[in-house]
Structures are given as C-alpha cells and as structure tokens.
C-alpha atoms as a PDB file:
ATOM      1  CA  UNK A   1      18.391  13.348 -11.452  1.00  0.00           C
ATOM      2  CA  UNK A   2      16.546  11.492  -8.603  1.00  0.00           C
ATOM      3  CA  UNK A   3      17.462  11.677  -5.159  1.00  0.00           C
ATOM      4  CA  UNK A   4      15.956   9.263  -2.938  1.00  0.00           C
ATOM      5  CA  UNK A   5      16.753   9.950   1.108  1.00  0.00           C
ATOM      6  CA  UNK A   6      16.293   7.519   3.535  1.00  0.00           C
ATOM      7  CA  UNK A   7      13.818   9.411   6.140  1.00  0.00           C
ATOM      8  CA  UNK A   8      14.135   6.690   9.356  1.00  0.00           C
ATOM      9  CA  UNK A   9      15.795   3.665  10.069  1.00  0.00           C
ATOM     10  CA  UNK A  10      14.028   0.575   8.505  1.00  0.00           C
ATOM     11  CA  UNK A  11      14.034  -2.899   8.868  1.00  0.00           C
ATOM     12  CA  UNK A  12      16.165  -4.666   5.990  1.00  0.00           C
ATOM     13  CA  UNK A  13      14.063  -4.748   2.767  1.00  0.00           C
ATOM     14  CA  UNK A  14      14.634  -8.421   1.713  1.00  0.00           C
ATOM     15  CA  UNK A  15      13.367 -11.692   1.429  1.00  0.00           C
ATOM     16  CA  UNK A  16      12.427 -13.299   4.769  1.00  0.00           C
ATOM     17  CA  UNK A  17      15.357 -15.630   4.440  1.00  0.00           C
ATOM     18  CA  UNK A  18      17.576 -12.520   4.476  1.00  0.00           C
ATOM     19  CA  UNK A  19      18.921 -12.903   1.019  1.00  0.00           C
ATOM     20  CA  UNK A  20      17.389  -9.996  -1.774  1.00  0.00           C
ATOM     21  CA  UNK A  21      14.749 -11.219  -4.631  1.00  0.00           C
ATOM     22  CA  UNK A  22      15.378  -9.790  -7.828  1.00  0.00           C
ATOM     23  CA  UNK A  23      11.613  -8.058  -7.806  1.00  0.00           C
ATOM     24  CA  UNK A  24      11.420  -8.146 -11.220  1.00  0.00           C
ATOM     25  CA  UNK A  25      11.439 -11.627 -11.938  1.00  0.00           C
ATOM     26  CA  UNK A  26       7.611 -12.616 -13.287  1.00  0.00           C
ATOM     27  CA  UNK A  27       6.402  -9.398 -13.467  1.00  0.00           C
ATOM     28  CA  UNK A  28       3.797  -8.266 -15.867  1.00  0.00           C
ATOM     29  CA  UNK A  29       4.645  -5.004 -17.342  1.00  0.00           C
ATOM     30  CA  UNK A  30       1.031  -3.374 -17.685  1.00  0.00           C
ATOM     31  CA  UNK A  31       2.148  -0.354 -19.540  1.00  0.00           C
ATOM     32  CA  UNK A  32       3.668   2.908 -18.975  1.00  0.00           C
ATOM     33  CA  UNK A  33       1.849   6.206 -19.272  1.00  0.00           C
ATOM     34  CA  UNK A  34       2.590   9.662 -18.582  1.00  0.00           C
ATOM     35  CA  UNK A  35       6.418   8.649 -17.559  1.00  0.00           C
ATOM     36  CA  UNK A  36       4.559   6.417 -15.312  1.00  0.00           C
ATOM     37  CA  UNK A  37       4.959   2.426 -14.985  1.00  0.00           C
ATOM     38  CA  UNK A  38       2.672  -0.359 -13.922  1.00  0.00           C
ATOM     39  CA  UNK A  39       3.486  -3.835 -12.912  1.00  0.00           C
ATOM     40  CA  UNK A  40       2.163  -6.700 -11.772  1.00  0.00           C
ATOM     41  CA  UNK A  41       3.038 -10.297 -10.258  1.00  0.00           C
ATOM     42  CA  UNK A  42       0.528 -12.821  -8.989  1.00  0.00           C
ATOM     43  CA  UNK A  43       1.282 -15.502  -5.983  1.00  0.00           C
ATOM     44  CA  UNK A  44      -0.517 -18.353  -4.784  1.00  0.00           C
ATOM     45  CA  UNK A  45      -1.481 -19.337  -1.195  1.00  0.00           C
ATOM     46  CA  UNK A  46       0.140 -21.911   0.276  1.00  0.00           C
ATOM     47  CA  UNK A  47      -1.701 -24.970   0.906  1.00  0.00           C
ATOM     48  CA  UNK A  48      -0.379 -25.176   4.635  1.00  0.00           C
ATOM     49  CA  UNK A  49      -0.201 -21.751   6.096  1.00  0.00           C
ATOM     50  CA  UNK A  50      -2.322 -19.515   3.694  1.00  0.00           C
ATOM     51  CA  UNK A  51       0.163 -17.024   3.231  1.00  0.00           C
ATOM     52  CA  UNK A  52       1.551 -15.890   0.541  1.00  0.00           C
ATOM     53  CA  UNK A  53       3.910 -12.804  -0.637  1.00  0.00           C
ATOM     54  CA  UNK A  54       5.236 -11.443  -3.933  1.00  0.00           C
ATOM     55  CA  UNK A  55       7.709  -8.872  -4.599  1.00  0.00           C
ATOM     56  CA  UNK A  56       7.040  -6.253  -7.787  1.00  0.00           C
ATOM     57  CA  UNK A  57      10.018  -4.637  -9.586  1.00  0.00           C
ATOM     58  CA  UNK A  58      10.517  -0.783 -11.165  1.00  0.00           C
ATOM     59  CA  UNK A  59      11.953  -2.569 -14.126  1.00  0.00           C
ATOM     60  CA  UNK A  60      15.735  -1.280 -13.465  1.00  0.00           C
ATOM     61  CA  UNK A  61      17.803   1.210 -11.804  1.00  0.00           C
ATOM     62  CA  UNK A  62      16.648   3.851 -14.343  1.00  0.00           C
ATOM     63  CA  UNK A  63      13.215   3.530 -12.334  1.00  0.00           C
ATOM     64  CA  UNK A  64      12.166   4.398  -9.104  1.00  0.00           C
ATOM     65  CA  UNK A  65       9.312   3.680  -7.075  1.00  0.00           C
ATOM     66  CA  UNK A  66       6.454   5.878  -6.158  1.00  0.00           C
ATOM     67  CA  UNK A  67       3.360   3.661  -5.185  1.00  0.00           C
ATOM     68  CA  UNK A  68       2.550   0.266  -4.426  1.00  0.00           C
ATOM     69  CA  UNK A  69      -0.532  -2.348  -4.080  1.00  0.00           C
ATOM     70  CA  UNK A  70      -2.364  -5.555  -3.920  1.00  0.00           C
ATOM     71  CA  UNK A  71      -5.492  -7.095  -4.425  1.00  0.00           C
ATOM     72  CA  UNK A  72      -6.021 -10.627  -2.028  1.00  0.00           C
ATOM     73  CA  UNK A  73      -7.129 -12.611  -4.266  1.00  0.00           C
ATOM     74  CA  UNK A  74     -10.434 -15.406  -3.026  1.00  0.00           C
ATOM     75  CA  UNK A  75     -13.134 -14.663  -0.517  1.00  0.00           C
ATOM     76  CA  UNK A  76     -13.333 -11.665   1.025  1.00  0.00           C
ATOM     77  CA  UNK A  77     -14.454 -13.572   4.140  1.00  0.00           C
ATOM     78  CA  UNK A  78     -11.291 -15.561   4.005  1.00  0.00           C
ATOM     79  CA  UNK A  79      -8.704 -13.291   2.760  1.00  0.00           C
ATOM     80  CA  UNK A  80      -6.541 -10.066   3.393  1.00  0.00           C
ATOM     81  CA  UNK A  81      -3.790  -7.620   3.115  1.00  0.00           C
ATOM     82  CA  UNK A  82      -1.246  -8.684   5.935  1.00  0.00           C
ATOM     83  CA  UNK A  83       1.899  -6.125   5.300  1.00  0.00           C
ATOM     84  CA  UNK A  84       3.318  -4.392   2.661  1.00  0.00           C
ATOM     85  CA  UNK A  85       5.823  -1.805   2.126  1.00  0.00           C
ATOM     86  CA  UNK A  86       9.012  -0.225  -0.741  1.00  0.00           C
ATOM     87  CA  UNK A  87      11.368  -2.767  -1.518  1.00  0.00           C
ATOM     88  CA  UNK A  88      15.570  -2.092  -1.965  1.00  0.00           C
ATOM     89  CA  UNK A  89      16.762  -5.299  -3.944  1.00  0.00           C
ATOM     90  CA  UNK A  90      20.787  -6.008  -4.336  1.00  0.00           C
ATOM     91  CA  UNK A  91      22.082  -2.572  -5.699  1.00  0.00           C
ATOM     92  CA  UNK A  92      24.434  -0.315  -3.732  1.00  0.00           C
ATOM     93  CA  UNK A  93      21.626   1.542  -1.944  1.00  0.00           C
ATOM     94  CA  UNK A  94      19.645   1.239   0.644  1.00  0.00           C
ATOM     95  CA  UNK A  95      17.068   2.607  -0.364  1.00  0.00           C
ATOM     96  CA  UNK A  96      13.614   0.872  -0.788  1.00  0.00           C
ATOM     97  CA  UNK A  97      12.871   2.294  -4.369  1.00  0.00           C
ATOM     98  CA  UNK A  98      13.237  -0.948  -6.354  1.00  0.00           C
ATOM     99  CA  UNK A  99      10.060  -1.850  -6.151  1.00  0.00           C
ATOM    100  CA  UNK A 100       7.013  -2.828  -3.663  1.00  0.00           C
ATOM    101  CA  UNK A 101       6.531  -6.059  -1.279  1.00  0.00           C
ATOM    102  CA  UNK A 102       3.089  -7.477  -0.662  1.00  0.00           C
ATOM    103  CA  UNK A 103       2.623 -10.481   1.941  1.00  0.00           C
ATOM    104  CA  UNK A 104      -1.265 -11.251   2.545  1.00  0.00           C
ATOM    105  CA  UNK A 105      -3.596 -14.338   3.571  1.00  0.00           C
ATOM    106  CA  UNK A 106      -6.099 -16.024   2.087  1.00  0.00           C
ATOM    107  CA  UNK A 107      -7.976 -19.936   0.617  1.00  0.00           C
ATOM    108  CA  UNK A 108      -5.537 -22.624  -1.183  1.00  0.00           C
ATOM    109  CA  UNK A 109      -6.466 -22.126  -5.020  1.00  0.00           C
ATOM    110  CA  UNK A 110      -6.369 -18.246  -4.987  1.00  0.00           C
ATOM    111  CA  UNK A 111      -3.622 -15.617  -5.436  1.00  0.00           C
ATOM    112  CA  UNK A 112      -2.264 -12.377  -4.080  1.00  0.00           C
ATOM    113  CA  UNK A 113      -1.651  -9.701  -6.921  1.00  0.00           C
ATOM    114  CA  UNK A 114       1.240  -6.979  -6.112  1.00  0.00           C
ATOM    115  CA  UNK A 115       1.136  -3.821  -8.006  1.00  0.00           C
ATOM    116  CA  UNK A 116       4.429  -1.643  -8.602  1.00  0.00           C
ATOM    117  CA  UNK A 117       4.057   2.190  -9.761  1.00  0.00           C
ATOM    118  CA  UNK A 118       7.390   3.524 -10.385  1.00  0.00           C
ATOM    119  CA  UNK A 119       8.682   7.199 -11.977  1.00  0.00           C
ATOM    120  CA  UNK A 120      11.990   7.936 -13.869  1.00  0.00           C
ATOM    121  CA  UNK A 121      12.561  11.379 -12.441  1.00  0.00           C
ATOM    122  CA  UNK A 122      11.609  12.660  -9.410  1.00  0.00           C
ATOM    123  CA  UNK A 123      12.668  13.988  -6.004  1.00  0.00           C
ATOM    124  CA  UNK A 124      11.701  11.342  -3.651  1.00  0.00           C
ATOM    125  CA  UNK A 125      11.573  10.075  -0.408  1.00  0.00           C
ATOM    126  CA  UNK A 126      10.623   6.848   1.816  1.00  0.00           C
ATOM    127  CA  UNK A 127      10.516   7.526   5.465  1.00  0.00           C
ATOM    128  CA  UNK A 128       9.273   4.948   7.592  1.00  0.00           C
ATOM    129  CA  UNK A 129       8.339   4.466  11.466  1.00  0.00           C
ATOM    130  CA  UNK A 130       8.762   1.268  13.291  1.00  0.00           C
ATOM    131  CA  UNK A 131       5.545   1.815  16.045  1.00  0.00           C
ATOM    132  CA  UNK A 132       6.322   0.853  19.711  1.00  0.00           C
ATOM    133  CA  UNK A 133       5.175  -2.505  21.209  1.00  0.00           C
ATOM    134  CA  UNK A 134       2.435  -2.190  23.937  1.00  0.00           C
ATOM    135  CA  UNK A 135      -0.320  -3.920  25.965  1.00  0.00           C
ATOM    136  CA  UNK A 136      -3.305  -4.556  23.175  1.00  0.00           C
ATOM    137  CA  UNK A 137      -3.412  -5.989  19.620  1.00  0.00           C
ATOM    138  CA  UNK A 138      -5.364  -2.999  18.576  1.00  0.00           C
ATOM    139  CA  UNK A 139      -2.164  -0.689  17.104  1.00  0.00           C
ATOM    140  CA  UNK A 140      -2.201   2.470  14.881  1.00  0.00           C
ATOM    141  CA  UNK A 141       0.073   4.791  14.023  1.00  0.00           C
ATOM    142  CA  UNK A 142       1.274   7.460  11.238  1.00  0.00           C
ATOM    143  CA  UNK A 143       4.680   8.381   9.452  1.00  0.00           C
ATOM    144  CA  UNK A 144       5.143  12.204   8.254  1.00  0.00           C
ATOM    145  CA  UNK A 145       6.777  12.894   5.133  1.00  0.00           C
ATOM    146  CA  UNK A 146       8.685  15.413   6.734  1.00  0.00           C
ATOM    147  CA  UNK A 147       6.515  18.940   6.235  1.00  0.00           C
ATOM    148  CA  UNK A 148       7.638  21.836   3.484  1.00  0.00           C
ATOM    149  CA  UNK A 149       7.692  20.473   0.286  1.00  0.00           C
ATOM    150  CA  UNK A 150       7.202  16.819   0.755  1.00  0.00           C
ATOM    151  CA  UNK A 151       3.716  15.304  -0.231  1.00  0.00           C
ATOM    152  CA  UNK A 152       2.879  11.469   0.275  1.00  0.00           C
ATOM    153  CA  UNK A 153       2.079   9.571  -2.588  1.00  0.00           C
ATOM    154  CA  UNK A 154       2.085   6.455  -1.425  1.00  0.00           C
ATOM    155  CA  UNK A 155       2.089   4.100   1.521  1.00  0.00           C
ATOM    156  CA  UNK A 156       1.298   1.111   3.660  1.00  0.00           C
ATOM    157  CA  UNK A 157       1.161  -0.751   7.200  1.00  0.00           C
ATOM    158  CA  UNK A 158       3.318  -3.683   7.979  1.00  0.00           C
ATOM    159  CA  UNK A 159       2.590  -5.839  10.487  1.00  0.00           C
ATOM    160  CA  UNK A 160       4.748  -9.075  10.926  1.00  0.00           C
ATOM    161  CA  UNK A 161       2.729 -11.377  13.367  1.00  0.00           C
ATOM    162  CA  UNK A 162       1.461 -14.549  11.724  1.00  0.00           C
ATOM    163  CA  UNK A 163      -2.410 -14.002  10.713  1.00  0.00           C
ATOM    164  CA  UNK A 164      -2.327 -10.805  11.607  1.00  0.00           C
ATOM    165  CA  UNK A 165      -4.207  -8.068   9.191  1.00  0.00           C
ATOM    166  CA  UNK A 166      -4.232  -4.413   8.082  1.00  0.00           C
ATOM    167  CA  UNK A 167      -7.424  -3.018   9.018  1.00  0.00           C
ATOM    168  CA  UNK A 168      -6.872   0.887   7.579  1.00  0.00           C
ATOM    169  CA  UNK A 169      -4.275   2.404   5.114  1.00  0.00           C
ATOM    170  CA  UNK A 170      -4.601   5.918   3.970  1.00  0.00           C
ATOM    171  CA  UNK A 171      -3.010   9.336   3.574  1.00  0.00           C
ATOM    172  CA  UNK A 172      -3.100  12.171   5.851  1.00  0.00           C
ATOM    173  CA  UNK A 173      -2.942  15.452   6.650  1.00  0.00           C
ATOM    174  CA  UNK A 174      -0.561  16.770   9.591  1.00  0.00           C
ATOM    175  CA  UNK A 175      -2.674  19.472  10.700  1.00  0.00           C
ATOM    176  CA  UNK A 176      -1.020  22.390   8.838  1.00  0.00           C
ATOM    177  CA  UNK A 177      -2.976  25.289   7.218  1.00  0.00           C
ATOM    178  CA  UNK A 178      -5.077  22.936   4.285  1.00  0.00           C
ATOM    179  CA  UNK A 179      -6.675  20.016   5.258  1.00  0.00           C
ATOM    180  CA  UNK A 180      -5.558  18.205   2.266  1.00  0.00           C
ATOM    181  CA  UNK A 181      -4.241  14.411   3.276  1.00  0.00           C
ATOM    182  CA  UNK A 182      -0.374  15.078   1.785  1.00  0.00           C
ATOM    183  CA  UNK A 183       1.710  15.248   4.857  1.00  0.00           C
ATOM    184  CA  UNK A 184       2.522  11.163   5.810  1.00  0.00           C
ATOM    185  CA  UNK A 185       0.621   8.088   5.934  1.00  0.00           C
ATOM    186  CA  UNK A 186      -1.673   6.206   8.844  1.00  0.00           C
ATOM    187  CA  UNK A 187      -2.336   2.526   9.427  1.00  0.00           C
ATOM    188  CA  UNK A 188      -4.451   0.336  12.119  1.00  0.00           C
ATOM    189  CA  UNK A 189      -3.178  -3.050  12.497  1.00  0.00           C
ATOM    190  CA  UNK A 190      -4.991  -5.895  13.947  1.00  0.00           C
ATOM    191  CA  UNK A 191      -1.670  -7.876  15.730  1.00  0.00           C
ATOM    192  CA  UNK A 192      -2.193 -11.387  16.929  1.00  0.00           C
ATOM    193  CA  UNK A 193       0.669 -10.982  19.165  1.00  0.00           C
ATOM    194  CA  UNK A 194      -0.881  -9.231  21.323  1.00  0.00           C
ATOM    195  CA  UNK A 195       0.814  -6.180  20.812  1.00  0.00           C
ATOM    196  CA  UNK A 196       4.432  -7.420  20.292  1.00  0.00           C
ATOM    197  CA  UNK A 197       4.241  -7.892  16.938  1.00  0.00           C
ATOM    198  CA  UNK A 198       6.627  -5.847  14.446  1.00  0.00           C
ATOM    199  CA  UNK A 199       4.556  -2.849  13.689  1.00  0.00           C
ATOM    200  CA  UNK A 200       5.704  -0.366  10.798  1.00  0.00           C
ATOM    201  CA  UNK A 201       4.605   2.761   8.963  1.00  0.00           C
ATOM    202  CA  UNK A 202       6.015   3.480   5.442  1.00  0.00           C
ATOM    203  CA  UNK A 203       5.275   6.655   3.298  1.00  0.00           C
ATOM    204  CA  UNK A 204       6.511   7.140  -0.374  1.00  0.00           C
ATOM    205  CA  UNK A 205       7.045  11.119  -0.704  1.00  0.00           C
ATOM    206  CA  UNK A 206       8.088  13.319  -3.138  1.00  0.00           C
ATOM    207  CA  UNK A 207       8.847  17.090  -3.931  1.00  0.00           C
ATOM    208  CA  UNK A 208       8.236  19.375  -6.485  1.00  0.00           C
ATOM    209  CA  UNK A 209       5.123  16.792  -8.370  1.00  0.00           C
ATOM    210  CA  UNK A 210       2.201  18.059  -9.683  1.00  0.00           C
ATOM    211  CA  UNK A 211      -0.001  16.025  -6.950  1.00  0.00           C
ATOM    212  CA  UNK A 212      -3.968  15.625  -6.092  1.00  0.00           C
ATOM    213  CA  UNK A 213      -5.944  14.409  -3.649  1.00  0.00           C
ATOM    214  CA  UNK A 214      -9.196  12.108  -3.911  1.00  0.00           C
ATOM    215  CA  UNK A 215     -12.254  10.667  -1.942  1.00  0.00           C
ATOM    216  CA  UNK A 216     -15.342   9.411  -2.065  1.00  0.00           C
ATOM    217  CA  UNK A 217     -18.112   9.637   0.652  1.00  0.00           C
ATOM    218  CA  UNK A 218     -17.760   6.923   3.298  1.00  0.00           C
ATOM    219  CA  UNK A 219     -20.038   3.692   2.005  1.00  0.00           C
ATOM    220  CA  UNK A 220     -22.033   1.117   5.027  1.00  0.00           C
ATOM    221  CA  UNK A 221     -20.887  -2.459   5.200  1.00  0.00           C
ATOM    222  CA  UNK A 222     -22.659  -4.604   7.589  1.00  0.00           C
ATOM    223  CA  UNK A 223     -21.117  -7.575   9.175  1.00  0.00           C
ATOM    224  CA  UNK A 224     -20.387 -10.287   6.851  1.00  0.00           C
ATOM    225  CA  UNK A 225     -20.139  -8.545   4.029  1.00  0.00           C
ATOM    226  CA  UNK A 226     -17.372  -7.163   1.826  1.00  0.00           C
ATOM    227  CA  UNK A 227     -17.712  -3.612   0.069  1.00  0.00           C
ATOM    228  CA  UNK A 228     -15.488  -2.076  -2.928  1.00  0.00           C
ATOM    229  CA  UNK A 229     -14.824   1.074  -3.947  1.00  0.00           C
ATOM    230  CA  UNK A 230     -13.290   2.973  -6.733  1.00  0.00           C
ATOM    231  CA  UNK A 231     -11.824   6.795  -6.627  1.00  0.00           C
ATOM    232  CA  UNK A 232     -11.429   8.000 -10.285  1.00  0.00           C
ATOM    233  CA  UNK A 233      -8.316  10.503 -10.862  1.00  0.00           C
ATOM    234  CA  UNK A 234      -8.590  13.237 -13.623  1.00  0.00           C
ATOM    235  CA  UNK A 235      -8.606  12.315 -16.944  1.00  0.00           C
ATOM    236  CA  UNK A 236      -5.508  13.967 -17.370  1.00  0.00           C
ATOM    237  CA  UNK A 237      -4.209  11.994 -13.750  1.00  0.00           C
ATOM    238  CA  UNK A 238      -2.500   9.183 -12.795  1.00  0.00           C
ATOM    239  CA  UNK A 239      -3.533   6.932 -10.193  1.00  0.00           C
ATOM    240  CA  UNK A 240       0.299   6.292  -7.833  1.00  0.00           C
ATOM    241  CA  UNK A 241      -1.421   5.783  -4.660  1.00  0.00           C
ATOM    242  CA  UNK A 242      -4.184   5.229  -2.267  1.00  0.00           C
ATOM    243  CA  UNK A 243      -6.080   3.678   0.654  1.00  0.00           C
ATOM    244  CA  UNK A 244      -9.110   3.462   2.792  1.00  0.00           C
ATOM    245  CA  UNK A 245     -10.062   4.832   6.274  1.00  0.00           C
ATOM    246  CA  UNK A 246     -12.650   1.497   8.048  1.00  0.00           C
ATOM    247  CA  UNK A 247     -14.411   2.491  11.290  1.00  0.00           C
ATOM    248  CA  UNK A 248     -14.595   0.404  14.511  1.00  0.00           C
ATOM    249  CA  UNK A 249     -11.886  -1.210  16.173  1.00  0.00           C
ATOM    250  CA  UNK A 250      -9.179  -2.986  14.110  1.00  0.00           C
ATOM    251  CA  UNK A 251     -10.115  -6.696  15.179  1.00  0.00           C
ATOM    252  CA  UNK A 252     -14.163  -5.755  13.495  1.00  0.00           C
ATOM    253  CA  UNK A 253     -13.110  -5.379  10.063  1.00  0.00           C
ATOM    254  CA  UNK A 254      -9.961  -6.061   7.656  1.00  0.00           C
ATOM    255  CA  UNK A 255      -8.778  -4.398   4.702  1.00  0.00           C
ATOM    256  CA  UNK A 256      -8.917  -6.981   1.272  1.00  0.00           C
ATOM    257  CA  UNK A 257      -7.431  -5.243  -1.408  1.00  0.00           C
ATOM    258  CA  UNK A 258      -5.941  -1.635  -2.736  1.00  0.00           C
ATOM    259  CA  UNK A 259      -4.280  -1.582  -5.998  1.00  0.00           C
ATOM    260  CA  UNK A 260      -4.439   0.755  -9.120  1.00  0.00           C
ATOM    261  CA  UNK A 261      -7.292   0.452 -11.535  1.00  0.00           C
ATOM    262  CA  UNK A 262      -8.104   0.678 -15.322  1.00  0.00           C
ATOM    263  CA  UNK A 263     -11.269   2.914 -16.472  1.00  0.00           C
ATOM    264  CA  UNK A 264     -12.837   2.510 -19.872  1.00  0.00           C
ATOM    265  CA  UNK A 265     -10.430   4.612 -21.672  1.00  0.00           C
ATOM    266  CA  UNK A 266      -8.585   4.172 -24.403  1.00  0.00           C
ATOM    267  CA  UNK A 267      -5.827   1.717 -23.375  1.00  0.00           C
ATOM    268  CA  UNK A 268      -5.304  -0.836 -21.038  1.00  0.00           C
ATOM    269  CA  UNK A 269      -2.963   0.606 -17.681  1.00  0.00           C
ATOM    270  CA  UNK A 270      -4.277   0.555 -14.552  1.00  0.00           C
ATOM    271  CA  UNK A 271      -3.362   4.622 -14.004  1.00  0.00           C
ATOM    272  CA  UNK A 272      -7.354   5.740 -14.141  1.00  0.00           C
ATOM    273  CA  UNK A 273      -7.833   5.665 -10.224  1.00  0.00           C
ATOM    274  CA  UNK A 274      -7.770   3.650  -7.024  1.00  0.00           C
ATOM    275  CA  UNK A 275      -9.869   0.395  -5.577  1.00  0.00           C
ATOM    276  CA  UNK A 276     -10.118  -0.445  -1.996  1.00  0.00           C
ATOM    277  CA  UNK A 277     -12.085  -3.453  -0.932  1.00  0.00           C
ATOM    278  CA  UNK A 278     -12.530  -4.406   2.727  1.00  0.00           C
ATOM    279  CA  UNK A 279     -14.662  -6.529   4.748  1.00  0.00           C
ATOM    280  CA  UNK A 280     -16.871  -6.878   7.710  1.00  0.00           C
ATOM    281  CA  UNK A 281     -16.102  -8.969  10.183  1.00  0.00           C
ATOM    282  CA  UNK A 282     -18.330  -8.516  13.284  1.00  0.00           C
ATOM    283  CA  UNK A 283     -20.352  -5.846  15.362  1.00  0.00           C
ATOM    284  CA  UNK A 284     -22.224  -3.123  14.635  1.00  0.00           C
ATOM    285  CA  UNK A 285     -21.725  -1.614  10.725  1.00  0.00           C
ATOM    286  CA  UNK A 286     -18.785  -0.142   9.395  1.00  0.00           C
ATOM    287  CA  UNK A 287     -17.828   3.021   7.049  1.00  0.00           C
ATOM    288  CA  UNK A 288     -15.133   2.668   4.213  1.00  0.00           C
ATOM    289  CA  UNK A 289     -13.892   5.498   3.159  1.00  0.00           C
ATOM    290  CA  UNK A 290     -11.867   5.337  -0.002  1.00  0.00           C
ATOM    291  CA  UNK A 291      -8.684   7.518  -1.056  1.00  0.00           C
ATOM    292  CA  UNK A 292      -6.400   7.803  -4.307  1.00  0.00           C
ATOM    293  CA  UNK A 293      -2.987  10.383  -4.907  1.00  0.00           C
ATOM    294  CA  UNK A 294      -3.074  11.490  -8.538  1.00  0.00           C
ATOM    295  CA  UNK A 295      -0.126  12.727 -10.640  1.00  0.00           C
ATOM    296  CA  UNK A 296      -1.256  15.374 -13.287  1.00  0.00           C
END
C-alpha cells in the first residue's frame, strides 16, 4: 500500500479561486510503462495577461504522483516556467499526490504543456518549504526530503508574483557521504515583488525505489539565445523527474521548459529521459546544466 506523508505545511493545493479542479479533465493519457504513467494537458495564453496554467491528473485514486513538468510553449525570448508544484484535488487527503500544477507565461497563440508522472505503489512523500520574504528579488532556496531512506524524485519552485520566473530547478545532494543529488530539491526565483512574493520549495520523495541519477556537462548560452538539452535514462529506466542548474543571477536568465521526453524506441511514452530548455536574457554567458531521476 502507499503511504504518502505530508513533510511541511503547504499552501492549499487548488485552483486560484479556492475551489479544487478535477486534474484530470482533458488530459492526454500518453501511455503507461513500467507501472509508470504519463499525461499530458495543453493551455493557451491569455490574450490579456499572458498567463496561463493547467492542472495534470494521476488518472484516479489508485495512482499517485511521483514527477511533474512543462514545456512553455512559443518563443523562448517571450516565454517561461512561472511556478509549479503536486496537486491534492477534492478527495479526503491532503495530500498533493493527485497530480501536478503548471502556471507559466508566454505570446497569445501559444500553449503551456503540463506533464503528470504518477506510480501505483510506492512509499512516498511531498515535503515542501515556503522560503522567507526579504530585501531583493533575487531568492533561492532548497527543501530536504528528510535524510535516511528518502530520495527526491521530483520537484519544482513556485513563485506567485505576477511575471515573475523560475530561473533554476534541480535535485540535490545534502552533503552526506555520496555526492549523489537525492536528498531534496533547489530553486532560484526571479520575484517581481521585490522579494515579497510567495516563494515555495516542493520535493516529491520516495523510499525503498530503485532510483538513478543523471547529468550532462554544463552547455554555453550567450545572451539572447535559448539552449536545450536532453539527459537520456537507461534503457531499462524511466524518466520521473528532472531539472537544470543556470549560472548568473536569477534576473540574467529564465528557465523555458522541463518535461519528460520520448527517445526513438519502440513506443511512443515520454519515459526515455529528461529536456530542459532555458534562455538567455542578458550579461555575460551562461551554463545550463541539465538533470533527470530515473526509475529502474
């Protein structure tokens, strides 16, 4: 049986207007592989504000969520990843393991994809951290899973300020014997309220998974430009998570895109690796460095 624990206090998991979407409404099941599942559910900009956010089921309670993403859909130069994070729709839980939440920014015409990667069995958990308010609109911050037995396999950076964007969302490691990034999640927020903006951390963890950890070499993108990146998992693997690490400060650069991929295998779910896609703003050249969480 699953048990899902509830880490740290969270803000509610629900639609803006306070009242839950049923995540699985317009979802595209992509396939299931390896007791894995894939969805997807596209939304469109809107015309006025440029925003735009979609919310991607587990497919029922049977299913619980272990990784999320998006892909901002348009010019790089124009759009980005804004917040995302687990999602608890209207069952007796609180729990955000229903599926994942994706809000992002970006040119009238163009959509916002949200990814949902969800397990039927499974020990897992979904700590958050809600990061302080301060003095400058460049924030970071990192959630632990907890130590022990807990490995991340997913997470994100939420950041509630209007036009505000994610500028780095990866795994970590907490500094204990390996250096392998399993122990919570890190984000860098660019907040255009000057550092008052709601600022959160979420981390998807579980125990007792047969987990690895992937990265490619840090790639050069020079201002104005947009750079993407793919991590392959195993053949054997399949992608539930991932991120990338941008240098510079958080206002320089923003972070497009990270969602699960297909390779040129045999069928068509997106459980082959990870793509991160971020872009240049300003200043001097930046490094990407790409991540993806495997389950063998």
């Amino acid at each position: 049986m699953l048990v899902a624990l509830v880490l740290a206090l969270v803000p509610p998991i629900t639609a803006s207007a306070g009242v839950p979407i049923d995540p699985n409404l317009g979802d595209t099941v992509l396939g299931t592989t390896g007791g894995v599942r894939y969805a997807s559910e596209p939304a469109a900009y809107d015309a006025m504000s440029n925003f735009a956010d979609v919310e991607v089921g587990c497919g029922g309670p049977r299913w619980h969520l272990i990784g999320g993403g998006s892909s901002a859909g348009g010019a790089s130069s124009q759009s980005w990843d804004a917040a995302s994070r687990p999602y608890d729709y209207d069952d007796p839980d609180m729990i955000g393991d229903d599926g994942w939440l994706v809000e992002a920014f970006g040119p009238p015409g163009a959509e916002v994809t949200g990814y949902s990667v969800c397990i039927r069995d499974g020990e897992i958990a979904y700590p958050s951290k809600t990061i302080p308010s301060g003095t400058t609109d460049l924030r970071s911050g990192s959630v632990s899973c907890g130590g022990g037995r807990w490995h991340v396999t997913a997470g994100s950076a939420f950041i509630a300020t209007s036009n505000s964007w994610v500028n780095t969302s990866f795994p970590k490691d907490g500094g204990d014997a390996d250096a392998t990034p399993d122990d919570g999640w890190s984000g860098r927020v660019y907040d255009t309220g000057g550092g008052n903006g709601g600022f959160y951390l979420f981390a998807v963890c579980a125990a007792g998974l047969d987990l690895s950890y992937a990265k490619r070499a840090p790639v050069t993108v020079a201002a104005g430009n947009a750079v993407s990146r793919r991590v392959a998992c195993a053949p054997s693997e399949h992608a539930v998570g991932g991120g990338a690490r941008v240098s510079g400060p958080a206002d320089r650069a923003r972070l497009v895109s990270s969602f699960p991929y297909d390779g040129p295998d045999a069928d068509d779910v997106p459980d082959d690796g990870w793509q991160s896609r971020a872009f240049a703003i300003s200043g001097t050249d930046k490094t990407v460095t790409p991540f993806a969480i495997c389950l063998g």
